[in-house]
PDB file of N, CA and C in Angstrom:
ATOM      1  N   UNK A   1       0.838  -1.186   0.000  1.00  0.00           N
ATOM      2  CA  UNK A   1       0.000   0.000   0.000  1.00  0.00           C
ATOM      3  C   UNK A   1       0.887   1.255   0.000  1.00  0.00           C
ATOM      4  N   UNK A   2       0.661   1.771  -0.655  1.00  0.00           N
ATOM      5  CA  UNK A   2       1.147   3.591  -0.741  1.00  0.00           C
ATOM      6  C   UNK A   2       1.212   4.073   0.166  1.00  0.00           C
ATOM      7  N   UNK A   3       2.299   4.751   0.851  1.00  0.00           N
ATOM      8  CA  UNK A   3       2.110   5.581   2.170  1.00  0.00           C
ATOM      9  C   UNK A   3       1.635   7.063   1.762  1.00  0.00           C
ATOM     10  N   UNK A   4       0.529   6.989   3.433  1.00  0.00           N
ATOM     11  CA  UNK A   4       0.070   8.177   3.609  1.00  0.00           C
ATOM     12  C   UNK A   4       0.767   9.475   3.339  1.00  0.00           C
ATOM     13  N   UNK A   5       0.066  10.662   1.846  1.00  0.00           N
ATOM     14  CA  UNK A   5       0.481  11.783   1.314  1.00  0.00           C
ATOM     15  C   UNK A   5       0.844  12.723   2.669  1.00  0.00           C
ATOM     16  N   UNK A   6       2.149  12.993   2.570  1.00  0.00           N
ATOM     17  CA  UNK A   6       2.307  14.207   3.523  1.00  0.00           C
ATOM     18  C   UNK A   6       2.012  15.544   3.190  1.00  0.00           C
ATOM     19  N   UNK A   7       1.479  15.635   1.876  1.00  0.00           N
ATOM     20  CA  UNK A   7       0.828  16.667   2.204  1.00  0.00           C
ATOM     21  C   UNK A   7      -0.615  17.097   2.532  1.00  0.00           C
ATOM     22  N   UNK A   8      -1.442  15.760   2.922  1.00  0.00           N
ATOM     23  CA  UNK A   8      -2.562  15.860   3.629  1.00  0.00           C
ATOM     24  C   UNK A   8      -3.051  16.097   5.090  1.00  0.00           C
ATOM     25  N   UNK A   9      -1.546  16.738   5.696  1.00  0.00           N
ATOM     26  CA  UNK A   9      -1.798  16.637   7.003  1.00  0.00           C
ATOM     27  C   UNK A   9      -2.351  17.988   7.403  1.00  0.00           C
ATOM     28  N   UNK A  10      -3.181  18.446   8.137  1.00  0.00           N
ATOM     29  CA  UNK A  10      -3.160  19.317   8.535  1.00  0.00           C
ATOM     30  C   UNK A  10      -2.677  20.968   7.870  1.00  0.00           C
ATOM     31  N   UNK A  11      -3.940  20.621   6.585  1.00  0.00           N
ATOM     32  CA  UNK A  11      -3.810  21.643   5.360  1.00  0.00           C
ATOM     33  C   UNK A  11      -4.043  22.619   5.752  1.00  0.00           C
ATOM     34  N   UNK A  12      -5.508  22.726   5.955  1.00  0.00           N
ATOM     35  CA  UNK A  12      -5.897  23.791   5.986  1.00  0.00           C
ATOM     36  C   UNK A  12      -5.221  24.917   7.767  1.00  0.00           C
ATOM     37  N   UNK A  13      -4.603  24.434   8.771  1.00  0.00           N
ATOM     38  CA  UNK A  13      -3.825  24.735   9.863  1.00  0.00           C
ATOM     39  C   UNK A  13      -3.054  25.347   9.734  1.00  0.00           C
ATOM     40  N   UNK A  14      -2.018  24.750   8.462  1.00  0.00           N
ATOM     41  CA  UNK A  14      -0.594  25.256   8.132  1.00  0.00           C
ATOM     42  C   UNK A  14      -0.412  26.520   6.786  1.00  0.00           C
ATOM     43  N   UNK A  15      -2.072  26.741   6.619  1.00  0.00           N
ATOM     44  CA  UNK A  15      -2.270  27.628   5.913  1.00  0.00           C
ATOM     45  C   UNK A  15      -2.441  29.040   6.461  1.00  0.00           C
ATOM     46  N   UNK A  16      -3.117  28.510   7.711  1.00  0.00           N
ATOM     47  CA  UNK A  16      -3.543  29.980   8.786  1.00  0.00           C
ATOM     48  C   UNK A  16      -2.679  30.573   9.920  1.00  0.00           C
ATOM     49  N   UNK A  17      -2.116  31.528   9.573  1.00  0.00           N
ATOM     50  CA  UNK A  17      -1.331  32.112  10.693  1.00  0.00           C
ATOM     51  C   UNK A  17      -1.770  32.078  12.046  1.00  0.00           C
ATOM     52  N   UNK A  18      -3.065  31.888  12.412  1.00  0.00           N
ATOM     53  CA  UNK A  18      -3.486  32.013  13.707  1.00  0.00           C
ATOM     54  C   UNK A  18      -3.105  30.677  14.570  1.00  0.00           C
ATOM     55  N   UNK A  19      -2.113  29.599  13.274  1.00  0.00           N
ATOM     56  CA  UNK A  19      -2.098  28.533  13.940  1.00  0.00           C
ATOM     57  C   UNK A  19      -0.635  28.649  13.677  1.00  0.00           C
ATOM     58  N   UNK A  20       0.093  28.524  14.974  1.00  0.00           N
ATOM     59  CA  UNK A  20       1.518  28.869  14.768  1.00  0.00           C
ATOM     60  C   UNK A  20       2.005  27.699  14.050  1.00  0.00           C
ATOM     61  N   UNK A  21       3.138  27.720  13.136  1.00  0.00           N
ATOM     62  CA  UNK A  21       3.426  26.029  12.776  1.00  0.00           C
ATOM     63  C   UNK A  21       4.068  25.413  13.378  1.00  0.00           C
ATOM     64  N   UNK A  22       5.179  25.627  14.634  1.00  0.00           N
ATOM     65  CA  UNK A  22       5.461  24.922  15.408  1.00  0.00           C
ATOM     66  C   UNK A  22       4.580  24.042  16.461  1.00  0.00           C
ATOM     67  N   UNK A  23       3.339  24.694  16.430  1.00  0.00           N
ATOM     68  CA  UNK A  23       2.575  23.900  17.327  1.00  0.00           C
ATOM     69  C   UNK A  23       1.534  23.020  16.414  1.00  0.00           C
ATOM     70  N   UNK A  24       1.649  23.236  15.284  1.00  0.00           N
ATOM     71  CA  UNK A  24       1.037  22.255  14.410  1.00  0.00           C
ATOM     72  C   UNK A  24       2.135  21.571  13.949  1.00  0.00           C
ATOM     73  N   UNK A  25       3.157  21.416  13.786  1.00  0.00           N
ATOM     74  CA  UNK A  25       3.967  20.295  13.682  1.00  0.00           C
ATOM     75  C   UNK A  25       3.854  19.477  15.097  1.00  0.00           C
ATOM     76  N   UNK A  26       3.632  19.973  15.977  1.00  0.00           N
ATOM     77  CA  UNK A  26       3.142  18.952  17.349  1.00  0.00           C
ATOM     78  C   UNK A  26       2.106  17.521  17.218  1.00  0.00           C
ATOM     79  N   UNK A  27       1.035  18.535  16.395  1.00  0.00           N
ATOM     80  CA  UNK A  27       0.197  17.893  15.968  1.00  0.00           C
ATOM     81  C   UNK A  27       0.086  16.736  15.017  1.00  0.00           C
ATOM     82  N   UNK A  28       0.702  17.457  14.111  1.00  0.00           N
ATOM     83  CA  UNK A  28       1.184  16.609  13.359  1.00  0.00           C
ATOM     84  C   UNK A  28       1.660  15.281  13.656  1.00  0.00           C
ATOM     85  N   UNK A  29       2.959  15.880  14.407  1.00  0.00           N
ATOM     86  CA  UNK A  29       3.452  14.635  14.979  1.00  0.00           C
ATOM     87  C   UNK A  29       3.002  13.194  15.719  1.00  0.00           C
ATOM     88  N   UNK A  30       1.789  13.297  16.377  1.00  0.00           N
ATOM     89  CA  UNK A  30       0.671  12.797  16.871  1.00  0.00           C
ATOM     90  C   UNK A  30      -0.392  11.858  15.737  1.00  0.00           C
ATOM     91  N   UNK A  31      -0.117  12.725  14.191  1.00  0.00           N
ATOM     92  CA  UNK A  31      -1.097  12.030  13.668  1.00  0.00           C
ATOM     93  C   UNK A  31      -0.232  11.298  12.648  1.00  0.00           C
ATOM     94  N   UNK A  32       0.567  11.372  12.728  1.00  0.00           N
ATOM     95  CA  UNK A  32       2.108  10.313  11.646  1.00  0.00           C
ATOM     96  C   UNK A  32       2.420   9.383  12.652  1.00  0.00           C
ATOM     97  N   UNK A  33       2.523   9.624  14.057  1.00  0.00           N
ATOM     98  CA  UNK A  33       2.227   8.175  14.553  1.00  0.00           C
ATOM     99  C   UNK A  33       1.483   7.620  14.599  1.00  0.00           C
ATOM    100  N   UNK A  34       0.105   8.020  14.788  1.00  0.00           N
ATOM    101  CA  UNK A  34      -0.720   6.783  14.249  1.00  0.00           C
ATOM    102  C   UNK A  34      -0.585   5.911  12.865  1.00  0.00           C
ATOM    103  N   UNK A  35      -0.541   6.703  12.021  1.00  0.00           N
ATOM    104  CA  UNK A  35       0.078   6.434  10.439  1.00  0.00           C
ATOM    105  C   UNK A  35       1.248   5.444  10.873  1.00  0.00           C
ATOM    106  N   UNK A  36       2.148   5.650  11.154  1.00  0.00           N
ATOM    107  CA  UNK A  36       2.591   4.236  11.362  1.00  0.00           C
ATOM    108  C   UNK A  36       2.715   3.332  12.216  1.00  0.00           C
ATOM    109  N   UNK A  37       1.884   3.420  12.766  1.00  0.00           N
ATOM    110  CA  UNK A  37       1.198   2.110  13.837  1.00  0.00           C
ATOM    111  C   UNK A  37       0.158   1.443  12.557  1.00  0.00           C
ATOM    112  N   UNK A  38      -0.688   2.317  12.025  1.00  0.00           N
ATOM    113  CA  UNK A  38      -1.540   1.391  10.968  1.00  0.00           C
ATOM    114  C   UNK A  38      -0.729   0.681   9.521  1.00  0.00           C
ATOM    115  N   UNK A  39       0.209   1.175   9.563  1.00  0.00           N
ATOM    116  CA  UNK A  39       1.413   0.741   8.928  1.00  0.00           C
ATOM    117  C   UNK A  39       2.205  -0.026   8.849  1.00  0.00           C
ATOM    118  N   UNK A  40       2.350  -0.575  10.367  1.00  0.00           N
ATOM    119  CA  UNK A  40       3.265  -1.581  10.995  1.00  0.00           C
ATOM    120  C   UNK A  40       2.542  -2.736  10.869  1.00  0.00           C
ATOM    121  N   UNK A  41       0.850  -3.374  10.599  1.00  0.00           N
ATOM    122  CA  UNK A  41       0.546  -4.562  10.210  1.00  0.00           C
ATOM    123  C   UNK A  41      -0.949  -4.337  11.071  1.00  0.00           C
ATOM    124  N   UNK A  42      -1.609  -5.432  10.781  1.00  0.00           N
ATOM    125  CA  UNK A  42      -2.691  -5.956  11.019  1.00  0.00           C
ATOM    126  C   UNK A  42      -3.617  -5.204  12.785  1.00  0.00           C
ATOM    127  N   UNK A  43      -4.386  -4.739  12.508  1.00  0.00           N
ATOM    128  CA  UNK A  43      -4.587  -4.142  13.549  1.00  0.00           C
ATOM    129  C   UNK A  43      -6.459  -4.340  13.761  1.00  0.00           C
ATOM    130  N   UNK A  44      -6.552  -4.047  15.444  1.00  0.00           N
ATOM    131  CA  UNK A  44      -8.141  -4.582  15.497  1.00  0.00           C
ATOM    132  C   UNK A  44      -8.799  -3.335  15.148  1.00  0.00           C
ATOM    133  N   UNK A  45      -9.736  -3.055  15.347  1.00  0.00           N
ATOM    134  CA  UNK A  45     -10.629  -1.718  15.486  1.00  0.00           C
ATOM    135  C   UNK A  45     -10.680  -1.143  16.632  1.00  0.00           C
ATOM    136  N   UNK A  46     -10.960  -2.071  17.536  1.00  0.00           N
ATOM    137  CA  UNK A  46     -10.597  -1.582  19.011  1.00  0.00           C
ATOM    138  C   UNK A  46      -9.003  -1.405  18.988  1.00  0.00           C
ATOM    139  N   UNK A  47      -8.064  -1.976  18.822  1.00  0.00           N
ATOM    140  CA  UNK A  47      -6.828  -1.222  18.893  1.00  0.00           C
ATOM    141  C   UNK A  47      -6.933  -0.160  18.484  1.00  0.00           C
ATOM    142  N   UNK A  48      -7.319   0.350  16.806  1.00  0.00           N
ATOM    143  CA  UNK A  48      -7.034   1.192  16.004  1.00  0.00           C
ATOM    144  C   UNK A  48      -7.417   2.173  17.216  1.00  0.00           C
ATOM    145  N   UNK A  49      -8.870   2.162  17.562  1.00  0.00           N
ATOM    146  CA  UNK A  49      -9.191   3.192  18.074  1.00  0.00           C
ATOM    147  C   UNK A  49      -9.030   3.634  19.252  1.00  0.00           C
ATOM    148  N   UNK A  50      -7.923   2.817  20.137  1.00  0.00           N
ATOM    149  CA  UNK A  50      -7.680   3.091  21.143  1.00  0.00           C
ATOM    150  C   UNK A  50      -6.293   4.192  20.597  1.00  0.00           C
ATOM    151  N   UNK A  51      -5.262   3.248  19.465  1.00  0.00           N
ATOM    152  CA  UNK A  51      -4.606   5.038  19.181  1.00  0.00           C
ATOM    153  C   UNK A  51      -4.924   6.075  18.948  1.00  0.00           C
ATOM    154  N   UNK A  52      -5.866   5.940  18.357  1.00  0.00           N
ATOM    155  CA  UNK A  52      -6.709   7.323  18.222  1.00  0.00           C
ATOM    156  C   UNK A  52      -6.822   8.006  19.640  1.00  0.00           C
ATOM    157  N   UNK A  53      -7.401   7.617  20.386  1.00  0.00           N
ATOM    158  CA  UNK A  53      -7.744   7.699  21.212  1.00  0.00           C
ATOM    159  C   UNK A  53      -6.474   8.211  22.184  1.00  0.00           C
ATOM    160  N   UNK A  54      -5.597   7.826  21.991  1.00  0.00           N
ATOM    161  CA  UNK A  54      -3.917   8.218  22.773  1.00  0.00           C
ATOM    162  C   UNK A  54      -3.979   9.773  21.646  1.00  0.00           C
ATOM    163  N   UNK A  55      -3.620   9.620  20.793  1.00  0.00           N
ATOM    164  CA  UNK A  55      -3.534  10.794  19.874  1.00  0.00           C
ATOM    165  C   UNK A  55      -4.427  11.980  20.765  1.00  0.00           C
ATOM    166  N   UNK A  56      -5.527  11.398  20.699  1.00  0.00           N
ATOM    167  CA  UNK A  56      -6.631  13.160  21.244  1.00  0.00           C
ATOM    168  C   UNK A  56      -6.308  13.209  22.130  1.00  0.00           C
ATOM    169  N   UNK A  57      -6.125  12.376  23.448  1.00  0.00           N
ATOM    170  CA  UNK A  57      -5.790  12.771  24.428  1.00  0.00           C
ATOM    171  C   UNK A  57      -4.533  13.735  24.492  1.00  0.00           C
ATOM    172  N   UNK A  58      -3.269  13.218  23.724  1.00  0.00           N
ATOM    173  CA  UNK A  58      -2.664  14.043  23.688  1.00  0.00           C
ATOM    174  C   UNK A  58      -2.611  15.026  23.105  1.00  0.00           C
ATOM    175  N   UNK A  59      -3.677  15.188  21.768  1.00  0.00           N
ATOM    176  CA  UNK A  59      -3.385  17.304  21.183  1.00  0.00           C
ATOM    177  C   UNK A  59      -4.535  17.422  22.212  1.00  0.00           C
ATOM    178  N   UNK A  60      -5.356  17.301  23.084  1.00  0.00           N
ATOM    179  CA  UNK A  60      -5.928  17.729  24.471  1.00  0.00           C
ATOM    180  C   UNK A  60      -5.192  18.658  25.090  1.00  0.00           C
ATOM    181  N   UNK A  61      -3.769  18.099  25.246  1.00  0.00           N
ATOM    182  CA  UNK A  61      -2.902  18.646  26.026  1.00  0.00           C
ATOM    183  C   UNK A  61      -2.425  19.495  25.733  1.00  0.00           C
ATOM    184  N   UNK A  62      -1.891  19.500  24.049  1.00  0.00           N
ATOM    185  CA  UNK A  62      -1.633  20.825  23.775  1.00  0.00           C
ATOM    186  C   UNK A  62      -2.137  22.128  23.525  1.00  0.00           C
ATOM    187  N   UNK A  63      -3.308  22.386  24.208  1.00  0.00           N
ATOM    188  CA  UNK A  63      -4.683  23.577  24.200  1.00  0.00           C
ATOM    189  C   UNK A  63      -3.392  24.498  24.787  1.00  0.00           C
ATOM    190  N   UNK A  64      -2.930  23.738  26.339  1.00  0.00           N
ATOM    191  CA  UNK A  64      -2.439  25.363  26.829  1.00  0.00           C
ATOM    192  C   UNK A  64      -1.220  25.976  26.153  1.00  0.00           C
ATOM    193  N   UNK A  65      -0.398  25.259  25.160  1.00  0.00           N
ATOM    194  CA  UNK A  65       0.114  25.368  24.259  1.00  0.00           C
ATOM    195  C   UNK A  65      -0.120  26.524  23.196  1.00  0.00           C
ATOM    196  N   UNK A  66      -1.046  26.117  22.868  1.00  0.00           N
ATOM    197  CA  UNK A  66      -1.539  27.083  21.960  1.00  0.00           C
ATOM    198  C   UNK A  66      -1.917  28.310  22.556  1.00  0.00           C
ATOM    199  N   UNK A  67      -2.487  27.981  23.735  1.00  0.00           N
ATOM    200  CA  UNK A  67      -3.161  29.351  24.363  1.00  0.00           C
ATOM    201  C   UNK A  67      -1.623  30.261  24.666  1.00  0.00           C
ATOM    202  N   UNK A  68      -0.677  30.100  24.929  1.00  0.00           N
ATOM    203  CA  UNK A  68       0.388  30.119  25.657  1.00  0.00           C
ATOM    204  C   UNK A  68       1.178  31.125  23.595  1.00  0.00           C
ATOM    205  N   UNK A  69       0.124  30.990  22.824  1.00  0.00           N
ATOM    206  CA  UNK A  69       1.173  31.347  21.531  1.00  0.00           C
ATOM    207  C   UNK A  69      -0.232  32.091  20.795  1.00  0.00           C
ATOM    208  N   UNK A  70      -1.438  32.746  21.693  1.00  0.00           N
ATOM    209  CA  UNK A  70      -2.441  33.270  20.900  1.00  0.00           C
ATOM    210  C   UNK A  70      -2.747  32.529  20.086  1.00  0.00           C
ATOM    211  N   UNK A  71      -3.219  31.170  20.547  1.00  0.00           N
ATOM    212  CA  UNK A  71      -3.957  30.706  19.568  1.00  0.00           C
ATOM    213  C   UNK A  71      -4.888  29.687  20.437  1.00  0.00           C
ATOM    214  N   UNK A  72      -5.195  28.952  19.604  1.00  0.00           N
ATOM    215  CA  UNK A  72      -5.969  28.208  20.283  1.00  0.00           C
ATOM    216  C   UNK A  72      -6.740  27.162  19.353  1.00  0.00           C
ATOM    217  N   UNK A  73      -6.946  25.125  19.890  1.00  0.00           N
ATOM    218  CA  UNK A  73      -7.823  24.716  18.777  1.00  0.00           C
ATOM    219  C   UNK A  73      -9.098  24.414  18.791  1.00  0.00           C
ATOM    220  N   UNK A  74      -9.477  25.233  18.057  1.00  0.00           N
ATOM    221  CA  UNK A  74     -10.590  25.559  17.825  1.00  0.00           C
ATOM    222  C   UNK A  74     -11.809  25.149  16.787  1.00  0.00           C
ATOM    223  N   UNK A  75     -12.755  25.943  16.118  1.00  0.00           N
ATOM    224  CA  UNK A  75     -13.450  24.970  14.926  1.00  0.00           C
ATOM    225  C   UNK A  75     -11.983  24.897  13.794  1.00  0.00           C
ATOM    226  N   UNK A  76     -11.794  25.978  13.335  1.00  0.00           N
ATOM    227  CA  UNK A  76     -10.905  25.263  11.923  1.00  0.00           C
ATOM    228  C   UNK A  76     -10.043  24.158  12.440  1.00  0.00           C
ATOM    229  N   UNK A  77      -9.193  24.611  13.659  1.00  0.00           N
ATOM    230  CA  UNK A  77      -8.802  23.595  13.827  1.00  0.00           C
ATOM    231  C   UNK A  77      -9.098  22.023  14.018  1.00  0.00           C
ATOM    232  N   UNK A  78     -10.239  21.917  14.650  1.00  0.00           N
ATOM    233  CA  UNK A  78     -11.506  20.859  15.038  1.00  0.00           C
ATOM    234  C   UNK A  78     -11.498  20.041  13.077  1.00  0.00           C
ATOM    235  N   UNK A  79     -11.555  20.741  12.621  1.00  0.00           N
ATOM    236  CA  UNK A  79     -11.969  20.517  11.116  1.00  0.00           C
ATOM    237  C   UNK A  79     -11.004  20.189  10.548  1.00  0.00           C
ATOM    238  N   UNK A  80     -10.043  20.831  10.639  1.00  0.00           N
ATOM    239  CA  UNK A  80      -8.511  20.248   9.935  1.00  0.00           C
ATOM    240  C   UNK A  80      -8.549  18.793  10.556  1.00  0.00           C
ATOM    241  N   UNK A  81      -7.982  18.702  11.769  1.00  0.00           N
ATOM    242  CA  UNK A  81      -7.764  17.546  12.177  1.00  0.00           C
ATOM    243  C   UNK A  81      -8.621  16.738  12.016  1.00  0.00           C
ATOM    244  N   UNK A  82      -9.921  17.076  12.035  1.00  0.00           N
ATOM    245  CA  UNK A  82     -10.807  15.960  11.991  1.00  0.00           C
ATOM    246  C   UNK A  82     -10.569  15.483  10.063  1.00  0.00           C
ATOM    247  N   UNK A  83     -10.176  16.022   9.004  1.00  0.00           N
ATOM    248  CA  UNK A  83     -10.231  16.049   7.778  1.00  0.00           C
ATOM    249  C   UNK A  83      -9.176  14.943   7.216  1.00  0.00           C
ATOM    250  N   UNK A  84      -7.930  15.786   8.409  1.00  0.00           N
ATOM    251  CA  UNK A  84      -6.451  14.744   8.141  1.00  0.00           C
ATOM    252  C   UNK A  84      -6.983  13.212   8.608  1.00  0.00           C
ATOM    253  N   UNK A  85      -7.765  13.220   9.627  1.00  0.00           N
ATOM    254  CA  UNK A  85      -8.427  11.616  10.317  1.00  0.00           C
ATOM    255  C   UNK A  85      -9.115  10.900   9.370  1.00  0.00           C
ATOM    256  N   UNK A  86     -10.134  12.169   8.446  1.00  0.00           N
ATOM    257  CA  UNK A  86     -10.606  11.239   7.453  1.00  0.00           C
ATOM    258  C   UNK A  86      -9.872  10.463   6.814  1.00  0.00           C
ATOM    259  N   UNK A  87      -8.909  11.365   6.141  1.00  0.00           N
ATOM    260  CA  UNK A  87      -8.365  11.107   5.040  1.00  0.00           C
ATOM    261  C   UNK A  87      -7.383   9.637   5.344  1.00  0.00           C
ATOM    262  N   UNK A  88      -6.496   9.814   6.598  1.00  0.00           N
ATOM    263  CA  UNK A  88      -6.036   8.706   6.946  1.00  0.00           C
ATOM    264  C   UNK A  88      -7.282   7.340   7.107  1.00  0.00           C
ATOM    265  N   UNK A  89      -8.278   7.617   7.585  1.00  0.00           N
ATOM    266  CA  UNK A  89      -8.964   6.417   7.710  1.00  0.00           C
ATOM    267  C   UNK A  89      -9.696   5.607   5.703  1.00  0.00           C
ATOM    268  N   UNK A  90      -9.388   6.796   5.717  1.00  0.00           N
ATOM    269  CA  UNK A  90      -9.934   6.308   4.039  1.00  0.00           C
ATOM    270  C   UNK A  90      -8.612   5.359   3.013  1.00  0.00           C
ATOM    271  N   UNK A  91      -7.443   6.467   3.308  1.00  0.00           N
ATOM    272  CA  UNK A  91      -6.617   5.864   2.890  1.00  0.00           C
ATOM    273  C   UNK A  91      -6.213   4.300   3.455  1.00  0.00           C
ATOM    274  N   UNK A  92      -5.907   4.230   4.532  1.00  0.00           N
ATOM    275  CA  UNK A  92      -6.139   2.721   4.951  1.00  0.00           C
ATOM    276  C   UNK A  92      -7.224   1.871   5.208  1.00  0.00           C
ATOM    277  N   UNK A  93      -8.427   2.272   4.440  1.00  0.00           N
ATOM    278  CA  UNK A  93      -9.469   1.502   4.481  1.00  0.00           C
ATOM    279  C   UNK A  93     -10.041   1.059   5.854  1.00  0.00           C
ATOM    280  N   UNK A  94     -10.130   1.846   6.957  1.00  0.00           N
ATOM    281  CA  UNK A  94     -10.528   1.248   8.035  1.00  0.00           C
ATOM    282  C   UNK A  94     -12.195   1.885   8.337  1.00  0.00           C
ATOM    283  N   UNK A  95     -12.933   1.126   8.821  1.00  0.00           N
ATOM    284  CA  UNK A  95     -14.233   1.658   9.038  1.00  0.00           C
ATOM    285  C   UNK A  95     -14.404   2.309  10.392  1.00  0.00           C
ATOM    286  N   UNK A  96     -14.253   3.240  10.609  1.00  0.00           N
ATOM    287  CA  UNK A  96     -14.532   4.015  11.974  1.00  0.00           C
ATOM    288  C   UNK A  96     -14.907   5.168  11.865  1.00  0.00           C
ATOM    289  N   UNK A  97     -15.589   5.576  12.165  1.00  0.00           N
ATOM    290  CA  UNK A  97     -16.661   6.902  11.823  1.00  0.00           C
ATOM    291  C   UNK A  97     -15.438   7.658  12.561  1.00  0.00           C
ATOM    292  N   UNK A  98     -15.140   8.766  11.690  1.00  0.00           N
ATOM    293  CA  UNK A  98     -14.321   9.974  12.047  1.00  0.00           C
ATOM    294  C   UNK A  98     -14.513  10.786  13.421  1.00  0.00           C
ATOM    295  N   UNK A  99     -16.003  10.940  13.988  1.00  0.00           N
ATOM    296  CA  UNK A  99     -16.122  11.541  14.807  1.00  0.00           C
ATOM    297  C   UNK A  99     -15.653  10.785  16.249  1.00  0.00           C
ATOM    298  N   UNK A 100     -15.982   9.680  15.743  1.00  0.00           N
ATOM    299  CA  UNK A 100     -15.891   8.294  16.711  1.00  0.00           C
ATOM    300  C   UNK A 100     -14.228   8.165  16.958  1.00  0.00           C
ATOM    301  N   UNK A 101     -13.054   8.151  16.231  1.00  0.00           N
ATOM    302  CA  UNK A 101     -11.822   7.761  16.097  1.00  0.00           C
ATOM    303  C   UNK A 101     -11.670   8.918  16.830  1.00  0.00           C
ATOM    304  N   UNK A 102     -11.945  10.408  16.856  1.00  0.00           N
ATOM    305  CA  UNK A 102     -11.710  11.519  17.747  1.00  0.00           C
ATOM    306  C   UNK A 102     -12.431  12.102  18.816  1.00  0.00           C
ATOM    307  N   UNK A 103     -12.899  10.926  19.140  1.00  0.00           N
ATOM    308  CA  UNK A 103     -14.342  11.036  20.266  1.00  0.00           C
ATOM    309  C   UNK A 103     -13.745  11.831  21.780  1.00  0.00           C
ATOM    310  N   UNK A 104     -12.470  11.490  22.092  1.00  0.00           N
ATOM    311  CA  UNK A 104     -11.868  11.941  22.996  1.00  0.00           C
ATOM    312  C   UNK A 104     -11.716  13.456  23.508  1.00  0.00           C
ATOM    313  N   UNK A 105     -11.967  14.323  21.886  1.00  0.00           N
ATOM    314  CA  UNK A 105     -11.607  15.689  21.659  1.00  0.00           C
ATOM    315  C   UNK A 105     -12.219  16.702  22.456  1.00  0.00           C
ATOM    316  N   UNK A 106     -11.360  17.464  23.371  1.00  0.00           N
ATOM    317  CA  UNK A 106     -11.777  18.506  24.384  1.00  0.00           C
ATOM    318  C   UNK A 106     -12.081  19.680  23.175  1.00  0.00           C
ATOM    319  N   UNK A 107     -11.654  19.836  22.075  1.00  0.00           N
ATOM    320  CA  UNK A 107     -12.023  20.917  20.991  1.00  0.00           C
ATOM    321  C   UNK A 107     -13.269  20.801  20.124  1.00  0.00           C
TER     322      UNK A 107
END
């Protein structure tokens, strides 16, 4: 299988100044590991979505982060990330409703 396009991560984020890019490369970072955990082989649904699930918890954390750099994530942000989730879940064919894989999300 083709690995996940890097330039689908977190498009529309790294477009908007209100989102610093150092703290969206954070993010980022969070969602390329999952990418290769689904990468590394055969995985349940309940696993899948328990990384997911590690993932939100952790950009959770980075709110005061952002707050800490005038920013904050918010709807676009909510939307980006939730977009990059699609796109990863599409690309690896996994069935988990997007909202569901980021169910964790304090944003």
């Amino acid at each position: 299988m083709e690995k996940f396009d890097e330039k689908l991560y977190l498009v529309d984020m790294y477009k908007d100044p209100y989102f610093p890019n150092h703290l969206v490369d954070k993010v980022k970072v969070l969602l390329v590991n999952v990418v290769e955990y689904l990468e590394s082989g055969e995985h349940s649904i309940g696993d899948i979505q328990l990384k997911f699930d590690e993932m939100t918890d952790s950009i959770n954390e980075l709110q005061a982060d952002f707050y800490e750099d005038d920013s904050e994530i918010e709807t676009a942000a909510r939307d980006s990330i939730g977009e990059t989730v699609e796109e990863i879940l599409k690309h690896y064919n996994i069935r988990l409703d997007t909202e569901e894989a980021i169910r964790n999300r304090e944003w």
